[in-house]
Protein backbone atom coordinates (compact mmCIF):
# COMPACT_ATOMS: atom_id res chain seq x y z
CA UNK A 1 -29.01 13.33 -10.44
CA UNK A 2 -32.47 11.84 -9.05
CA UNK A 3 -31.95 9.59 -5.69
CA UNK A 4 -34.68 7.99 -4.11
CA UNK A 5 -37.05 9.12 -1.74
CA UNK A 6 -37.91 7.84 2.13
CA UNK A 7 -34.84 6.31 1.92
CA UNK A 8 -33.13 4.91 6.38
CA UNK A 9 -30.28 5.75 4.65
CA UNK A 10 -28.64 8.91 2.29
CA UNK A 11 -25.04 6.81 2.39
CA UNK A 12 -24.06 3.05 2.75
CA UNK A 13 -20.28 1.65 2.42
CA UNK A 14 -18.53 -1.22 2.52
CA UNK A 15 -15.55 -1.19 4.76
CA UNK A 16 -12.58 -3.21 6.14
CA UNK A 17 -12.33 -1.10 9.70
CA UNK A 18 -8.96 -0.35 11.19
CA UNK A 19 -7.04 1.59 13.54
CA UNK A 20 -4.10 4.34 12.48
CA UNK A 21 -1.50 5.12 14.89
CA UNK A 22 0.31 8.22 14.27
CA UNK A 23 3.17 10.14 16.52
CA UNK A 24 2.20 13.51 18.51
CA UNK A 25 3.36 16.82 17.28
CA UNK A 26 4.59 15.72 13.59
CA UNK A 27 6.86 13.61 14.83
CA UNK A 28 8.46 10.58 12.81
CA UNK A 29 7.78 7.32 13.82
CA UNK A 30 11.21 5.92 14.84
CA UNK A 31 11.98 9.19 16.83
CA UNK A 32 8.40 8.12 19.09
CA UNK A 33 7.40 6.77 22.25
CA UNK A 34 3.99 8.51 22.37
CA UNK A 35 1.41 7.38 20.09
CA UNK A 36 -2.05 8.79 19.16
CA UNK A 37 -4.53 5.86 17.89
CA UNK A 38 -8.06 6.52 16.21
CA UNK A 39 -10.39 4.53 13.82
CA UNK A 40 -9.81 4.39 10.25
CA UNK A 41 -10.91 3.07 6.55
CA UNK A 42 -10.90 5.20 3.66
CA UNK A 43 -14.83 4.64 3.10
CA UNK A 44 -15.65 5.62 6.76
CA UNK A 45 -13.87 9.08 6.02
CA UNK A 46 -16.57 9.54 3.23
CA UNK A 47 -19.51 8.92 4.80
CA UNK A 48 -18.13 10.84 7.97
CA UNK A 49 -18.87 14.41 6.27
CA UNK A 50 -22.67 13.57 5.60
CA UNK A 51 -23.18 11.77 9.11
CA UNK A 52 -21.52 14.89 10.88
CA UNK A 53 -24.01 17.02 8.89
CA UNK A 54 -26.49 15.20 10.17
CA UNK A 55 -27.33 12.43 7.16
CA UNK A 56 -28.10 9.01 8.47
CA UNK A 57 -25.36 6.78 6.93
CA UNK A 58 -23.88 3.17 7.24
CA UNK A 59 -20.62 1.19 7.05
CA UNK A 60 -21.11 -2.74 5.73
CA UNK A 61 -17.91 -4.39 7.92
CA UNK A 62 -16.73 -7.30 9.85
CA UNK A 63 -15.39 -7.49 13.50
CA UNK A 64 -13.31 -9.75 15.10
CA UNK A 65 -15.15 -11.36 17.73
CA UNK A 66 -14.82 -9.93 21.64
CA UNK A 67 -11.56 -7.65 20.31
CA UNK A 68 -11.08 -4.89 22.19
CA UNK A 69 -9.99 -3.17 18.77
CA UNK A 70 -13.43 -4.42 17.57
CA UNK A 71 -14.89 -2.24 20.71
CA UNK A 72 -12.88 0.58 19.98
CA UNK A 73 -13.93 0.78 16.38
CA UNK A 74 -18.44 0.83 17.07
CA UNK A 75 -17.74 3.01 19.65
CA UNK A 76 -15.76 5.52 17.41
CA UNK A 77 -18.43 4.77 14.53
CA UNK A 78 -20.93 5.36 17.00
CA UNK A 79 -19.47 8.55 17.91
CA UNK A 80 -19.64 10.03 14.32
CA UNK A 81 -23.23 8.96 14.21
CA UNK A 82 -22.22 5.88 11.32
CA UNK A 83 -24.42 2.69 11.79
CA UNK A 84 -22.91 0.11 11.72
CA UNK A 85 -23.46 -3.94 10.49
CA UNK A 86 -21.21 -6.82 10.08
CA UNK A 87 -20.32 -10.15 11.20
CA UNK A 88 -18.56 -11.12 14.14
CA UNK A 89 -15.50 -13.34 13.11
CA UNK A 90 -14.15 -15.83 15.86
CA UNK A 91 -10.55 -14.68 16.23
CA UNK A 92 -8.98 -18.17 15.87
CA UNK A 93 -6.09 -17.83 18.12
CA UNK A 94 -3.14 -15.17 18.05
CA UNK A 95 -1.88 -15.92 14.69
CA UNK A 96 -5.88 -15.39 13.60
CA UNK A 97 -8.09 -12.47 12.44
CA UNK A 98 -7.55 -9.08 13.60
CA UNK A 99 -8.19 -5.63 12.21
CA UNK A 100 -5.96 -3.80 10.18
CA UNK A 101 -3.12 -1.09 11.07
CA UNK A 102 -2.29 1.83 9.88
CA UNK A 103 1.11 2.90 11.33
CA UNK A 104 2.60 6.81 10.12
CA UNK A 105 3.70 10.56 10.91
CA UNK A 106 1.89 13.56 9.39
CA UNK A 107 5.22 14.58 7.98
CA UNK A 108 6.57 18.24 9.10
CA UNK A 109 7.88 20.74 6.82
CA UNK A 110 10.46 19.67 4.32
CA UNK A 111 10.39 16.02 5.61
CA UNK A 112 7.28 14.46 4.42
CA UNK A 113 4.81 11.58 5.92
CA UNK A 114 5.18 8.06 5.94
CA UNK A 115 3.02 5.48 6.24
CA UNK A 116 3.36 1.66 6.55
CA UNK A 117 0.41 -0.17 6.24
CA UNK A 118 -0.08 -3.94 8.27
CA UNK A 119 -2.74 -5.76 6.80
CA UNK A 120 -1.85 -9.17 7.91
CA UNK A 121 -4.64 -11.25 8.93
CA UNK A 122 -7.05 -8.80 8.57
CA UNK A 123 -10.72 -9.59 9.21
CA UNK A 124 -11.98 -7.38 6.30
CA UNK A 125 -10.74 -9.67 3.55
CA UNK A 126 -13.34 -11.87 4.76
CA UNK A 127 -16.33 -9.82 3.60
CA UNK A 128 -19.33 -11.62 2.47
CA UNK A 129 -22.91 -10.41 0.83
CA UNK A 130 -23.94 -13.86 2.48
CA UNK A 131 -23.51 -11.88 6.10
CA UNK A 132 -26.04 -8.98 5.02
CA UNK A 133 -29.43 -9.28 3.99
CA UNK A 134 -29.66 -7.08 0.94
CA UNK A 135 -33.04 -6.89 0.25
CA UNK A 136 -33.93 -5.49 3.42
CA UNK A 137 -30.89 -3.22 3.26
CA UNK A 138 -31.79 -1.52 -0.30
CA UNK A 139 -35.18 -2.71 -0.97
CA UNK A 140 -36.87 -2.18 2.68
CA UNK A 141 -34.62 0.20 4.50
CA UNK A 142 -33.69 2.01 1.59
CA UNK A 143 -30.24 3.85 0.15
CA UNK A 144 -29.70 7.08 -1.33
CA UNK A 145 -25.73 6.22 -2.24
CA UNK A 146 -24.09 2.65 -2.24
CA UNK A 147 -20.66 4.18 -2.51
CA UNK A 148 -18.12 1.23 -3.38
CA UNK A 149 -13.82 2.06 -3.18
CA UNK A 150 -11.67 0.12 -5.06
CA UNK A 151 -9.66 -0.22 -2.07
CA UNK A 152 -12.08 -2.33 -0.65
CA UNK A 153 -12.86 -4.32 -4.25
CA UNK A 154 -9.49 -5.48 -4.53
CA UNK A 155 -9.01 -6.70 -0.71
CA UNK A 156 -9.67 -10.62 -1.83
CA UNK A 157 -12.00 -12.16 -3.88
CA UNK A 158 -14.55 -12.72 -1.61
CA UNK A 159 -14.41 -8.38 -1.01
CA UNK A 160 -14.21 -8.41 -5.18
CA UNK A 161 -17.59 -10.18 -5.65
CA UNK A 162 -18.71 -8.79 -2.15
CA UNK A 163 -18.97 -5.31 -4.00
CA UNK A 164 -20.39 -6.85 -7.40
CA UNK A 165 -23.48 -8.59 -5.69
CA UNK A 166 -23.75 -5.12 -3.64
CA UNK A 167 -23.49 -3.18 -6.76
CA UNK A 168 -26.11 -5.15 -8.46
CA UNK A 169 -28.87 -4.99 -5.35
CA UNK A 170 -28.28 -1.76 -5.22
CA UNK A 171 -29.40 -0.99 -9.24
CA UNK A 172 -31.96 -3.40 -8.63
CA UNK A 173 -33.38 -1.47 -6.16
CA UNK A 174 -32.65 1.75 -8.11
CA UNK A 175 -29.52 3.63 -5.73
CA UNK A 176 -27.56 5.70 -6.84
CA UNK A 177 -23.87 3.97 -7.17
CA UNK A 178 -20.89 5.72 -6.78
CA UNK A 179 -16.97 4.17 -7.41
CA UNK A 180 -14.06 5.54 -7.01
CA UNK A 181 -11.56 3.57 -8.19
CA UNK A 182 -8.43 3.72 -6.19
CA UNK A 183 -6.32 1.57 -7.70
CA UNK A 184 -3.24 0.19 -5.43
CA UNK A 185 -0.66 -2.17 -7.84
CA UNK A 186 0.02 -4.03 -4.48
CA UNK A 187 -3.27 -4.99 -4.78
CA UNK A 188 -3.50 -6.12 -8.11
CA UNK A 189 -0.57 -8.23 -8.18
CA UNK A 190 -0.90 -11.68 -9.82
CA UNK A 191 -4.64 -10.82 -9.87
CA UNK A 192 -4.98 -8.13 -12.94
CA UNK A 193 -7.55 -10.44 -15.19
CA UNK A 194 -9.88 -10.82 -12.70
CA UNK A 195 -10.19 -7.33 -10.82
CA UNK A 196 -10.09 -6.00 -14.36
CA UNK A 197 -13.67 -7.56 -14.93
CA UNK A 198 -14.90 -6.86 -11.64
CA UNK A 199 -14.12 -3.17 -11.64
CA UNK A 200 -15.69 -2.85 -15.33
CA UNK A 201 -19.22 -4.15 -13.85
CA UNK A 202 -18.64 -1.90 -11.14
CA UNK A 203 -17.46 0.74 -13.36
CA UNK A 204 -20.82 -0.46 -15.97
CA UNK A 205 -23.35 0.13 -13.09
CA UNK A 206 -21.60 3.14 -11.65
CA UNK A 207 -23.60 6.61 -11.72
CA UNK A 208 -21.05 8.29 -10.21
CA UNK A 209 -17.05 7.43 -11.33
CA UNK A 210 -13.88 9.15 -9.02
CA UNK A 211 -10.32 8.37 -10.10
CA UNK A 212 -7.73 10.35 -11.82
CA UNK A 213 -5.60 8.73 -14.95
CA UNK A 214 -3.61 6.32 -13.81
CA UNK A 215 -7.20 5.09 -12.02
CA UNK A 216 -8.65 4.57 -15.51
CA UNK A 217 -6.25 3.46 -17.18
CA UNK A 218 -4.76 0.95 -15.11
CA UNK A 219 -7.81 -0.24 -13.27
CA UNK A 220 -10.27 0.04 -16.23
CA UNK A 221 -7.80 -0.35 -19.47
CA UNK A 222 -8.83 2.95 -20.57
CA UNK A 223 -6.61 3.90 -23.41
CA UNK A 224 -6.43 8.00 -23.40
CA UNK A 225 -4.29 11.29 -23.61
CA UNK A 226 -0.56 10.20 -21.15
CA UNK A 227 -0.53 11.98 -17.22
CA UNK A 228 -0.08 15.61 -17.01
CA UNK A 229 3.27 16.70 -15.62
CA UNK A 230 3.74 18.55 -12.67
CA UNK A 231 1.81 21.95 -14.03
CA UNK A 232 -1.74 21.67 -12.12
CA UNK A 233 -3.22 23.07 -15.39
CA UNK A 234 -2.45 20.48 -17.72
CA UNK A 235 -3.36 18.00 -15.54
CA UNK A 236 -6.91 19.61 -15.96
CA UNK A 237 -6.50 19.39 -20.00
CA UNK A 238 -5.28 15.49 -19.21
CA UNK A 239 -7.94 14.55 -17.02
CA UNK A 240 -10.62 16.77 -19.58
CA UNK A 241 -8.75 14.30 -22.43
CA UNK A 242 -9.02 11.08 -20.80
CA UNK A 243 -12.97 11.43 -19.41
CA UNK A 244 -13.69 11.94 -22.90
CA UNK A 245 -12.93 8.09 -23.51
CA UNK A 246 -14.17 7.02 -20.06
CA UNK A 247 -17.28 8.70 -20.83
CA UNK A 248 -17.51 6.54 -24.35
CA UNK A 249 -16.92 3.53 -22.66
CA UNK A 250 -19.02 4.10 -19.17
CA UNK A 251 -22.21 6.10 -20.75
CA UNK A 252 -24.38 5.00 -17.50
CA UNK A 253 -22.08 7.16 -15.51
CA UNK A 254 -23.42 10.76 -15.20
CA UNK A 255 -20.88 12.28 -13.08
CA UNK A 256 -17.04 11.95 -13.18
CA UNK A 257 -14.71 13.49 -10.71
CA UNK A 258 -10.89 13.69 -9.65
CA UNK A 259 -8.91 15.67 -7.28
CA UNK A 260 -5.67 17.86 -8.03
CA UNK A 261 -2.49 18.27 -5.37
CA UNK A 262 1.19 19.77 -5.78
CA UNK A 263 3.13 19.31 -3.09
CA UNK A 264 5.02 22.60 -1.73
CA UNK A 265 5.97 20.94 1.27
CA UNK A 266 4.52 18.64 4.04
CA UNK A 267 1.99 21.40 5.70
CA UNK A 268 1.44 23.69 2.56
CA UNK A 269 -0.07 21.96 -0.59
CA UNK A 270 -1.75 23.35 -4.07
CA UNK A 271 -5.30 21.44 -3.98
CA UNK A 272 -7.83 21.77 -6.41
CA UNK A 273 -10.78 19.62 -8.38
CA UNK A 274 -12.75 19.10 -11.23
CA UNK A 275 -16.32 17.79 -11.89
CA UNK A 276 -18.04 16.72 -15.06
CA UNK A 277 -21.34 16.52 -14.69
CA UNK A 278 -23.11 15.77 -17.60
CA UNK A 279 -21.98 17.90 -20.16
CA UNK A 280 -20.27 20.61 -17.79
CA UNK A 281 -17.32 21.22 -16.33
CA UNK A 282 -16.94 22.71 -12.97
CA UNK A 283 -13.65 23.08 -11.33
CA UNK A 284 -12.30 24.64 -7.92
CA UNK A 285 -8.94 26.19 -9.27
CA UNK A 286 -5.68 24.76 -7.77
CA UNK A 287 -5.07 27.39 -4.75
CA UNK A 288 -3.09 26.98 -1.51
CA UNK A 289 -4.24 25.39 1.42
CA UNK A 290 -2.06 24.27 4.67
CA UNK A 291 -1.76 20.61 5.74
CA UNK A 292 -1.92 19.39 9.44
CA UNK A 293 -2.24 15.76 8.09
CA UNK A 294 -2.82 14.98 4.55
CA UNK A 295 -3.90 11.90 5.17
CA UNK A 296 -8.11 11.25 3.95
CA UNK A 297 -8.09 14.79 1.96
CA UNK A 298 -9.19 12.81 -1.07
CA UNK A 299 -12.04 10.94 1.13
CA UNK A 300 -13.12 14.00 2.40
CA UNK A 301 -13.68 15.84 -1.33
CA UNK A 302 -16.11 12.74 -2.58
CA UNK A 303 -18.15 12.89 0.97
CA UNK A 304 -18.69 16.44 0.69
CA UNK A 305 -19.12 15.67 -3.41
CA UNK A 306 -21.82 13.10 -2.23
CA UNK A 307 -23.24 15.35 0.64
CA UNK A 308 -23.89 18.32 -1.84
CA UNK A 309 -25.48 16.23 -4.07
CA UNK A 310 -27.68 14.95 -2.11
CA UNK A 311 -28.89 18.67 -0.81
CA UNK A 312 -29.59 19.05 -4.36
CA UNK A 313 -27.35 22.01 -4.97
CA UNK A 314 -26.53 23.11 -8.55
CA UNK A 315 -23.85 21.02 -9.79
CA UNK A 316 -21.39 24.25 -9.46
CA UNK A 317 -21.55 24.07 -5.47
CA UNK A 318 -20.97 20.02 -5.37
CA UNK A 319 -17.12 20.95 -6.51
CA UNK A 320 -16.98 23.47 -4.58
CA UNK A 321 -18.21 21.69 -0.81
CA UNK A 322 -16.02 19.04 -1.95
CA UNK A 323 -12.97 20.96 -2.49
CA UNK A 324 -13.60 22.48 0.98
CA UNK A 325 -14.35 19.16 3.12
CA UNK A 326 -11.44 17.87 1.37
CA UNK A 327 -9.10 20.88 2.65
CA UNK A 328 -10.79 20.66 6.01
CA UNK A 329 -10.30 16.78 6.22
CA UNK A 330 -6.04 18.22 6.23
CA UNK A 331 -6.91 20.35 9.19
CA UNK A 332 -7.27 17.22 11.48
CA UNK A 333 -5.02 14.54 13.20
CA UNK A 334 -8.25 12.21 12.42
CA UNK A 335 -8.05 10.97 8.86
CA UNK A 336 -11.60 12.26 8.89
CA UNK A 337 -13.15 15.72 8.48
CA UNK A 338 -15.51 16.44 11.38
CA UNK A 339 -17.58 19.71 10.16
CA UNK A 340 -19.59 21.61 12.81
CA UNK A 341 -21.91 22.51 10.34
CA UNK A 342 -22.42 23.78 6.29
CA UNK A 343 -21.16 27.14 7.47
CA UNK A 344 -18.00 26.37 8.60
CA UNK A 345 -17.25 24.42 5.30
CA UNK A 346 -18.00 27.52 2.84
CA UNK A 347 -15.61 29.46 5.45
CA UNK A 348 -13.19 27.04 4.32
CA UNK A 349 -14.18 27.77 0.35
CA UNK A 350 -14.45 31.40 0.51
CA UNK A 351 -11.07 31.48 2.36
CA UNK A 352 -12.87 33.02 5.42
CA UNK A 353 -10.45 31.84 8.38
CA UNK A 354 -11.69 34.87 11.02
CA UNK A 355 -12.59 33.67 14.42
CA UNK A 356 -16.11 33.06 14.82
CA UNK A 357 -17.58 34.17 18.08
């Protein structure tokens, strides 16, 4: 994979910013009266493994105007070292704008996590390319990796072609794009036709595609081989199966990747990955791994996918650091991993838990 060089930035999202409050010590939510509150999107939990390895990166957002949620978010950004840009949206009175929440337990044991989602109102949806000056953004600053979600693509149909006319700067200006697809039916509702096209230009200009089956199939129409069952291994030979149509039908895409998880129970899960990357497969075999919250484990795996990458490692190592920052991303109460450093992620691959003194 060739990026390009004297690039501001190595990452660049767009993101609907939000806040996740979550009970203390596992707890569930209706047994709470103590709550723990931090900044959230999926996109920001990528781009939070390069920035805390010291990558310059970027969120593309909107703010309500003079919220003190607003505040709370840039300074969290700030303090993972993410730039920030976006709008600020006039509130329009209490039954206005306001950023998104995130409301759920970690799960403990046998019982496991819920998580209600309140997206009412939320500024996000309003996402524009007319708020961001693109050409100075890709073509003077310079990007590395526009990395789009499908999360955010599917928001509203101003996010939908928000991410098209970002997608097409960005290959104008020759970035690298990555997708991952995350398809959510709640999203999709009444609105299948037309995220269906704006996911396959996505998808079209995409160098880099994330999503497991259901992903592809449902967000892109990919016909292919039916979900593996519960046995990690054939969802390996499924997910093997089904690239091998993506890959007909997406040949710009030069990288294709997808996570694996069995749940044992809420603090012990199976986790493991696979990579195609051109014509080789790389894959970090299912093992165990223990859970703190599960919550941004998948985010975590395509930043440290993206951060390797960008080191230039051999393609065998960008499974590999993504496996671990996706395991490491379960170790916090953040939904984001927060590495000290590249050391303390291979501990986390090689299975090296010692204390470090």
């Amino acid at each position: 994979m060739k990026f390009r060089e004297n690039c501001k930035y190595a990452i660049v999202v767009p993101t609907s910013m939000g806040v996740r409050i979550c009970p203390m010590n596992g707890q569930p939510v209706q047994a709470s009266d103590t709550f723990f509150m931090h900044a959230t999107s999926a996109e920001s939990n990528v781009v939070s493994i390069a920035a805390f390895l010291g990558m310059k990166t970027k969120v593309l957002t909107t703010f309500v105007k003079d919220s003190p949620i607003a505040d709370f978010i840039k300074r969290n950004l700030r303090s993972r070292g993410i730039d920030y840009e976006g709008a600020e949206v006039e509130q329009g009175g209490p039954w206005g704008y306001r950023h998104q929440f995130n409301i759920g337990d970690s799960g403990y044991g046998s019982r496991g996590p819920r998580v209600a989602n309140d997206r009412a109102g939320e500024v996000g949806r309003t996402l524009n390319v007319k708020d961001f000056d693109v050409d100075r953004i890709f073509g003077e600053e310079g990007v590395q990796i526009l990395h789009l979600s499908g999360l955010i693509g599917a928001l509203s149909p101003e996010t939908s072609e928000f991410c098209l006319s970002l997608a097409r700067a960005a290959k104008k200006y020759g970035t690298v794009v990555s997708f991952d697809l995350n398809y959510r039916a709640s999203f999709w509702k009444n609105r299948e036709a037309e995220l269906r096209a704006a996911f396959t230009e996505i998808a079209e200009a995409a160098d880099i595609l994330v999503g497991n089956e259901e992903d592809f199939q449902l967000a892109l129409g990919i016909e292919g081989p039916e979900a593996g069952g519960k046995d990690l291994s054939s969802k390996i030979e499924s997910f093997k199966g089904m690239i091998g149509c993506v890959k007909e039908r997406f040949p710009n895409a030069e990288v294709f990747a997808t996570t694996l998880r069995q749940v044992v129970n809420a603090n012990e899960h199976i986790w493991g990955a696979i990579t195609l990357c051109g014509s080789e497969w790389h894959i970090a075999e299912p093992r165990p791994i223990h859970v703190l919250d599960r919550i941004g484990g998948g985010d975590g795996f395509v930043g440290g996918l993206l951060y390797a990458m960008l080191k230039g490692w051999e393609a065998e190592k960008w499974v590999q650091f993504g496996w671990a920052t996706g395991a490491l991303a379960t170790t916090f109460l953040t939904d984001y991993a927060q590495p000290a450093d590249e050391e303390q992620v291979w501990s986390v691959w090689n299975g090296n838990a010692r204390v470090k003194r």
